[in-house]
PDB file of N, CA and C in Angstrom:
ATOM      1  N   UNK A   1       0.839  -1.173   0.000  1.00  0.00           N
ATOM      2  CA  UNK A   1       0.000   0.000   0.000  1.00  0.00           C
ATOM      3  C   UNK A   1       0.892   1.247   0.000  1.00  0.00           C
ATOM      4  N   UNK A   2       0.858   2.137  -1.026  1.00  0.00           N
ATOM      5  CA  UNK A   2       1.501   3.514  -0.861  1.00  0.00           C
ATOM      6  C   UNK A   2       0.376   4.464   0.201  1.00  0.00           C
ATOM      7  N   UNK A   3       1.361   5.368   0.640  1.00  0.00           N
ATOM      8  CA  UNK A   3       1.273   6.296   1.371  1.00  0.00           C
ATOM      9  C   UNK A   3       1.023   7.792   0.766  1.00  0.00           C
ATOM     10  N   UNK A   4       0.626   8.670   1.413  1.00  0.00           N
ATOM     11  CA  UNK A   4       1.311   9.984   0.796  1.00  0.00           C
ATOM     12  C   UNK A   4       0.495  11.121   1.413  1.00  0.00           C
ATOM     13  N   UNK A   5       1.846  11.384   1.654  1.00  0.00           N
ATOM     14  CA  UNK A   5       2.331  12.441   3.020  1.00  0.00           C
ATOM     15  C   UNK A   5       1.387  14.047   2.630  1.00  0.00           C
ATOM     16  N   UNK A   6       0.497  14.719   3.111  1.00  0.00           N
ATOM     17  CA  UNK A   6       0.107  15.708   2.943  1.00  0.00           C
ATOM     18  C   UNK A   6       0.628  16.728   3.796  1.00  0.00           C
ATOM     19  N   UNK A   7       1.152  17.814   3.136  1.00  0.00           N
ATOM     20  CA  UNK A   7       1.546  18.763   4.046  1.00  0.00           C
ATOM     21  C   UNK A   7       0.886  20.487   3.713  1.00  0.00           C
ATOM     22  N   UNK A   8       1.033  21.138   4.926  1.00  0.00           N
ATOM     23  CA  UNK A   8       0.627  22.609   4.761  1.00  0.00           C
ATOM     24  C   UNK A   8       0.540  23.085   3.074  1.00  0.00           C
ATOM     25  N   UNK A   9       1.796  23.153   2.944  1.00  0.00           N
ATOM     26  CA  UNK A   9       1.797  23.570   1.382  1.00  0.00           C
ATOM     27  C   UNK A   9       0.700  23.673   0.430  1.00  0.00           C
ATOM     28  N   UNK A  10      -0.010  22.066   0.748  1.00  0.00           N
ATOM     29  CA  UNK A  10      -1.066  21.812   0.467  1.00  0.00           C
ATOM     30  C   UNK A  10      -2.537  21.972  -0.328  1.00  0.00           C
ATOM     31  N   UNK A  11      -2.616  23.199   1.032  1.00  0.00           N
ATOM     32  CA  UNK A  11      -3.558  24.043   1.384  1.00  0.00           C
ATOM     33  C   UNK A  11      -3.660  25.755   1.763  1.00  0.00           C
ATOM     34  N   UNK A  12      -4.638  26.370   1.510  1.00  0.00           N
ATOM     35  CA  UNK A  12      -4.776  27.327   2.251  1.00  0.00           C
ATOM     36  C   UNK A  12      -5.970  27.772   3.254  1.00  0.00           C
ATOM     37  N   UNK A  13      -4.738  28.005   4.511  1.00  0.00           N
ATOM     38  CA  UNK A  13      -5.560  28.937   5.946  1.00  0.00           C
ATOM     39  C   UNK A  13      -6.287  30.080   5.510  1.00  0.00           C
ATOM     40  N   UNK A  14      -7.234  29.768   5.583  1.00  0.00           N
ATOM     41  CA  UNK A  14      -8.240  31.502   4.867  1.00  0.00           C
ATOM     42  C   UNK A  14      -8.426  31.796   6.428  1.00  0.00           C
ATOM     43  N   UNK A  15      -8.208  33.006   6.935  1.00  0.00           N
ATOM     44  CA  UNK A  15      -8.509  33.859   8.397  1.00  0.00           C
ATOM     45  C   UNK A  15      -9.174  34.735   8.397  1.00  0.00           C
ATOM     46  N   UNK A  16     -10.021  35.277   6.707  1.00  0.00           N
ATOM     47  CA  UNK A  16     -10.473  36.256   6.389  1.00  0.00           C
ATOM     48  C   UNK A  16     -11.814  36.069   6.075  1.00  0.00           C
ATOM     49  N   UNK A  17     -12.792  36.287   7.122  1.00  0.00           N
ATOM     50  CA  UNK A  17     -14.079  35.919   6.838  1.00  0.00           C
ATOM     51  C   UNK A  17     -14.951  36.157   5.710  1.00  0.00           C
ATOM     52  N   UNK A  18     -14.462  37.562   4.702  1.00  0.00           N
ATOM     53  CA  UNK A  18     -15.214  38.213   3.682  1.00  0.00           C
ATOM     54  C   UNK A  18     -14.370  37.611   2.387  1.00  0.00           C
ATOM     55  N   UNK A  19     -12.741  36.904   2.393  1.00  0.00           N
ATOM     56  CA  UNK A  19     -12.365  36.445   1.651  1.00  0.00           C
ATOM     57  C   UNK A  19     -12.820  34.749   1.683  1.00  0.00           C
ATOM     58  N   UNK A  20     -12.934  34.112   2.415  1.00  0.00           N
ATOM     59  CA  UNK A  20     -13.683  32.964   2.436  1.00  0.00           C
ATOM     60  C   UNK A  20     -15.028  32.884   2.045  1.00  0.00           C
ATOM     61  N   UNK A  21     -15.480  34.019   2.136  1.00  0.00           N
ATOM     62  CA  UNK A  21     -17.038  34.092   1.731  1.00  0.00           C
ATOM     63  C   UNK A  21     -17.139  34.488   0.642  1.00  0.00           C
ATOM     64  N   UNK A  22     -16.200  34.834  -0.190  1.00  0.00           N
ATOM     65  CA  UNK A  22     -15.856  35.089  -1.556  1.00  0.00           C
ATOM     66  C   UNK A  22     -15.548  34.010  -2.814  1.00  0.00           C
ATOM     67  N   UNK A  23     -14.850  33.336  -1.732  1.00  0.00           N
ATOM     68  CA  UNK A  23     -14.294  31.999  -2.563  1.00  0.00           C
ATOM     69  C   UNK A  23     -15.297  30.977  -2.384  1.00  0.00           C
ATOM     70  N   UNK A  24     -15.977  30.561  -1.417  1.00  0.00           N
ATOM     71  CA  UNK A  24     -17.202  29.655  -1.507  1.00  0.00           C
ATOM     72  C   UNK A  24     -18.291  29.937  -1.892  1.00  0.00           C
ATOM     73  N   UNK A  25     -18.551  31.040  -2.019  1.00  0.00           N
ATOM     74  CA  UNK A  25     -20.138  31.506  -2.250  1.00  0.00           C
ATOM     75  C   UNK A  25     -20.450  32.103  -3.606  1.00  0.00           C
ATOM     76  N   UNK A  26     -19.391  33.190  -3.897  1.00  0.00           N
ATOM     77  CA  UNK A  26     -19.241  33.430  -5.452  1.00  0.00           C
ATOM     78  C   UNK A  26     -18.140  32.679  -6.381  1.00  0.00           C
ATOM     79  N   UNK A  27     -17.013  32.111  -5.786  1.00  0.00           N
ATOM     80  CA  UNK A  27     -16.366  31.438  -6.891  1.00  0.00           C
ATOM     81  C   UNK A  27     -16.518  29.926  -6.666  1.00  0.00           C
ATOM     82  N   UNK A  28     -17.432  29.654  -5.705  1.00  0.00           N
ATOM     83  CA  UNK A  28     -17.753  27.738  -5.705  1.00  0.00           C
ATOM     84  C   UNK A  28     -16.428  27.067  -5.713  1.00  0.00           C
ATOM     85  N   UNK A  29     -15.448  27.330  -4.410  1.00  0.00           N
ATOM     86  CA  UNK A  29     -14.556  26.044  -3.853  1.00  0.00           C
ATOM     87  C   UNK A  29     -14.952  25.930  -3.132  1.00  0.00           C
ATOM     88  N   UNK A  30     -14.845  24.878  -2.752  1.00  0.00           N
ATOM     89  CA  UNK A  30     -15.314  24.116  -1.328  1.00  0.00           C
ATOM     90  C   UNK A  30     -14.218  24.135  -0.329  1.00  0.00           C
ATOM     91  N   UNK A  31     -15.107  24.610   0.747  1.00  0.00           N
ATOM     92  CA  UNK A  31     -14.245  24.175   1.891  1.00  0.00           C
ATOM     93  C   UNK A  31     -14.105  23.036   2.561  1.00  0.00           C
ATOM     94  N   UNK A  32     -12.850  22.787   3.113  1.00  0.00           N
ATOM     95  CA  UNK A  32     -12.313  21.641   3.519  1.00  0.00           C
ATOM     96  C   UNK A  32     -13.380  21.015   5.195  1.00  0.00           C
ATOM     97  N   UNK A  33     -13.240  22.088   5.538  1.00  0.00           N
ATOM     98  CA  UNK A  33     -13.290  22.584   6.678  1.00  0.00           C
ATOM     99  C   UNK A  33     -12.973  23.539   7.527  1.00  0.00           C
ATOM    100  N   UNK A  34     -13.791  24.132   8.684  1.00  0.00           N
ATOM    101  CA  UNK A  34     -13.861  25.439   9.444  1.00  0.00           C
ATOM    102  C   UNK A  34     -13.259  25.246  10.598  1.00  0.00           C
ATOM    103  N   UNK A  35     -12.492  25.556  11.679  1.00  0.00           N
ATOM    104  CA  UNK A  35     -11.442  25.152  12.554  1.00  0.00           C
ATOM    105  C   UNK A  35     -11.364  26.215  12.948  1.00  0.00           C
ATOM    106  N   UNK A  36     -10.901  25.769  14.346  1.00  0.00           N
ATOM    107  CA  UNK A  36      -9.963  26.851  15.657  1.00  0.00           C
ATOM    108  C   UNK A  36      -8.556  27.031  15.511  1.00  0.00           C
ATOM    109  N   UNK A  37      -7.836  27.822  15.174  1.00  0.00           N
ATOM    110  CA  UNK A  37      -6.474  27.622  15.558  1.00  0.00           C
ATOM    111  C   UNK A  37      -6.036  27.579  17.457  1.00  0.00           C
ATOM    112  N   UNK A  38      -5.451  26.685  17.639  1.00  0.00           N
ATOM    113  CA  UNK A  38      -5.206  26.354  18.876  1.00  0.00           C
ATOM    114  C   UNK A  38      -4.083  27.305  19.622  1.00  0.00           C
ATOM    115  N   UNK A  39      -3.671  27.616  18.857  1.00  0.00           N
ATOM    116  CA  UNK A  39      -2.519  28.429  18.784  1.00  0.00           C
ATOM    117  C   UNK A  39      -2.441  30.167  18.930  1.00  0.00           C
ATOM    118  N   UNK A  40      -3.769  30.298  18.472  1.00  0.00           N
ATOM    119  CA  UNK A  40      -4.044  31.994  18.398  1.00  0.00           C
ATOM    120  C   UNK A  40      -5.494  32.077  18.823  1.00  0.00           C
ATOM    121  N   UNK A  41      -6.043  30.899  18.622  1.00  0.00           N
ATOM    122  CA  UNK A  41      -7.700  31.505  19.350  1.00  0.00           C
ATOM    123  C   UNK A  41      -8.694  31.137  17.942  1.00  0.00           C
ATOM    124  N   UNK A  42      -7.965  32.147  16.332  1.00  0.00           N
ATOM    125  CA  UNK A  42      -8.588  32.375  15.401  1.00  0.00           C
ATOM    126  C   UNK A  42      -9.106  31.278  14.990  1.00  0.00           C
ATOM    127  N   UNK A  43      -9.977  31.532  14.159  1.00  0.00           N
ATOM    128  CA  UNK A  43     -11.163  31.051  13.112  1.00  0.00           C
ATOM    129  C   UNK A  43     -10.542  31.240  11.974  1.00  0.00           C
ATOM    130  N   UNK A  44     -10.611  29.697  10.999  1.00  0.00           N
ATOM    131  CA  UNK A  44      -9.660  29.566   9.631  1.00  0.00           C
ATOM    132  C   UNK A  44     -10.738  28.730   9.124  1.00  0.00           C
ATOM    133  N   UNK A  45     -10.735  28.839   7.267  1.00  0.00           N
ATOM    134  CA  UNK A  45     -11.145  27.957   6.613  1.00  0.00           C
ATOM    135  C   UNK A  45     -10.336  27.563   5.770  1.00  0.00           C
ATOM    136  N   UNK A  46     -10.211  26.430   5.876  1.00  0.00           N
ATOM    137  CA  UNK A  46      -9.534  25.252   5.070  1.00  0.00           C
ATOM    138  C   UNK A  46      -9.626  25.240   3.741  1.00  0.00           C
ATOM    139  N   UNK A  47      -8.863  25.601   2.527  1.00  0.00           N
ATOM    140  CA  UNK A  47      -8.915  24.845   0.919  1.00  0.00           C
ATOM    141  C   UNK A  47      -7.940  24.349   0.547  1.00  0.00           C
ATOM    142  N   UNK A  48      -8.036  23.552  -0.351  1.00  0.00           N
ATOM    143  CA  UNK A  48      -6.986  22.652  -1.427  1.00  0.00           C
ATOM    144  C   UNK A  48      -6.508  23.661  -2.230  1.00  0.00           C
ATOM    145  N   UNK A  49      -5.048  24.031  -2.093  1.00  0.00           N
ATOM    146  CA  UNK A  49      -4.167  24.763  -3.036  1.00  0.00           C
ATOM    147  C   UNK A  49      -4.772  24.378  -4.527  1.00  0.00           C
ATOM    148  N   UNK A  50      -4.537  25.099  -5.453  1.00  0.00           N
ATOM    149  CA  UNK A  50      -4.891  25.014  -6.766  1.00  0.00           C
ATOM    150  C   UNK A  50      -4.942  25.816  -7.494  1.00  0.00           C
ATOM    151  N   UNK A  51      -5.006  25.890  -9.030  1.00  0.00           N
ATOM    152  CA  UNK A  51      -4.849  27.138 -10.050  1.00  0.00           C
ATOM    153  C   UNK A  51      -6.114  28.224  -9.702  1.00  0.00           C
ATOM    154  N   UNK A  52      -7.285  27.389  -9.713  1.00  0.00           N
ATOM    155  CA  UNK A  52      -8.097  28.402  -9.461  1.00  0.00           C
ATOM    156  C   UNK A  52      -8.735  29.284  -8.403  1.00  0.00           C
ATOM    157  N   UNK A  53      -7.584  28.130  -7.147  1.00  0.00           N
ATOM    158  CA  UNK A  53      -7.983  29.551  -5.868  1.00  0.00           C
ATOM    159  C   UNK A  53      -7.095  30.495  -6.012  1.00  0.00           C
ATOM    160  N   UNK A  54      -5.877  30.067  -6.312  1.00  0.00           N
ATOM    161  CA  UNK A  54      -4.780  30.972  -6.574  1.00  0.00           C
ATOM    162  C   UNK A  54      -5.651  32.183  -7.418  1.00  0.00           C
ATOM    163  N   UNK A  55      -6.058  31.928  -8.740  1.00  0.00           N
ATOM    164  CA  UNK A  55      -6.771  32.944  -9.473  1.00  0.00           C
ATOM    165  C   UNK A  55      -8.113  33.329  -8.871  1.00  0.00           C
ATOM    166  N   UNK A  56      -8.988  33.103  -8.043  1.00  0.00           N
ATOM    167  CA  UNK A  56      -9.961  33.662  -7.382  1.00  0.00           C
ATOM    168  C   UNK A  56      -9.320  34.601  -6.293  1.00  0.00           C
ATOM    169  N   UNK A  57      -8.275  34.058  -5.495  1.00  0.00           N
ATOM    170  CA  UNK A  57      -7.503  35.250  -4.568  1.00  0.00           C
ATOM    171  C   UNK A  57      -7.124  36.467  -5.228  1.00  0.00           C
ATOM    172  N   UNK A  58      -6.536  36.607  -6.261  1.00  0.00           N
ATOM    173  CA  UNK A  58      -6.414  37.593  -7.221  1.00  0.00           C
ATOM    174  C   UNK A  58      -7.355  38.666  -7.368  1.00  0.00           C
ATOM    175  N   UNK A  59      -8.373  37.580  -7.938  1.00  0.00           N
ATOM    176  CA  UNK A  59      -9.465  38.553  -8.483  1.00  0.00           C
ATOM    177  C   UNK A  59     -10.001  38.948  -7.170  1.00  0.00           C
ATOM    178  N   UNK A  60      -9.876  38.598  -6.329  1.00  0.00           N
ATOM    179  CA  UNK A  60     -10.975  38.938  -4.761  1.00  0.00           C
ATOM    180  C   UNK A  60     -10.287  40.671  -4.642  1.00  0.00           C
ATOM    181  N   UNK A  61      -8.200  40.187  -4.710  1.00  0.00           N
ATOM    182  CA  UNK A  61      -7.815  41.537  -4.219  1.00  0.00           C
ATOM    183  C   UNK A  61      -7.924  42.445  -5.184  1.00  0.00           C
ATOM    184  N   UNK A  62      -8.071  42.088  -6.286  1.00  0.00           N
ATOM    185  CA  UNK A  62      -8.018  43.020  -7.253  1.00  0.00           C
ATOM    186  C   UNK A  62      -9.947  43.777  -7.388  1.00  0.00           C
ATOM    187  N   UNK A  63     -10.542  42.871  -6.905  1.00  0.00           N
ATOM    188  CA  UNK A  63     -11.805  43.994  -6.988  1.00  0.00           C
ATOM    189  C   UNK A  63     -11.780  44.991  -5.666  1.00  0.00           C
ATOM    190  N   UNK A  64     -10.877  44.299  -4.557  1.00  0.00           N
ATOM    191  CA  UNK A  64     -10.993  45.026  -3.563  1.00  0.00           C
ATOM    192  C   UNK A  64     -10.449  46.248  -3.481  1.00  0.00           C
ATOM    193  N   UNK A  65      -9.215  46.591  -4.294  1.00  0.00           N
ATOM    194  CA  UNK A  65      -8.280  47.399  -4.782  1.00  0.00           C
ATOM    195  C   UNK A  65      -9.152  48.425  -5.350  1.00  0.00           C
ATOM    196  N   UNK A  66     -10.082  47.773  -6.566  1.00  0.00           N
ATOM    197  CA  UNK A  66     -10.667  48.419  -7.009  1.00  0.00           C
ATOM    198  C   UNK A  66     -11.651  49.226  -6.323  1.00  0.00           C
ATOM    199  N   UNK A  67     -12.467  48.544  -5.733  1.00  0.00           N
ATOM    200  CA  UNK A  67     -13.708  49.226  -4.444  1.00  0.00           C
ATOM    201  C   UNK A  67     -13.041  50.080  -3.949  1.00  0.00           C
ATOM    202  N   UNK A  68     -12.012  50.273  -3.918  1.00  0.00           N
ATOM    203  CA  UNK A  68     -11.367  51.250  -2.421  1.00  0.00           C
ATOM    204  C   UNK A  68     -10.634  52.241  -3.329  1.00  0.00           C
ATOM    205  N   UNK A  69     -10.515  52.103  -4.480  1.00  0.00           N
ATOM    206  CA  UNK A  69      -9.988  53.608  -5.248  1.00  0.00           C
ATOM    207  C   UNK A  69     -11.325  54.451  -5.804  1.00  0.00           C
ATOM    208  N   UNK A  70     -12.120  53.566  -5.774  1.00  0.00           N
ATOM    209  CA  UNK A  70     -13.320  54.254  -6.420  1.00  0.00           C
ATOM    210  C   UNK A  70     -14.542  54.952  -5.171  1.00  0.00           C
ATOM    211  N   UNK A  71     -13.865  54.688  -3.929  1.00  0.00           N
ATOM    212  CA  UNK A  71     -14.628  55.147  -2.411  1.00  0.00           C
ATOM    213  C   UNK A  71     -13.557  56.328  -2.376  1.00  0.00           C
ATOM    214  N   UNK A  72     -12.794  56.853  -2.630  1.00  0.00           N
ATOM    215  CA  UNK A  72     -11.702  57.849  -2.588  1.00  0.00           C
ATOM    216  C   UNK A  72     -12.201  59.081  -3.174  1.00  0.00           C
TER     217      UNK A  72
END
């Protein structure tokens, strides 16, 4: 039977409640799961690294960028 080792790398710790709610609700990834960090207290959601969270994080900061030059 092979094995295989999963590590942090992995994944990403979302700590950002309006960016998690971005990525599940308008760009449909799923979360892994919702968790305590034991370590700090905080509230994290869990995803599987990949091309298209990578490119949904983008677009999240880049509209946010946008919202906030156009409130100026």
């Amino acid at each position: 039977m092979e094995t295989t080792q999963v590590q942090n790398k992995d994944y990403f710790f979302c700590y950002s409640k309006s960016l998690c709610d971005y990525l599940h609700y308008q760009m449909g990834l799923g979360i892994i799961t919702v968790a305590k960090n034991v370590r700090n207290d905080k509230v994290f959601s869990l995803f599987e690294q990949s091309l298209a969270l990578d490119q949904a994080i983008k677009k999240y900061y880049s509209l946010k960028a946008e919202r906030s030059t156009l409130t100026k």
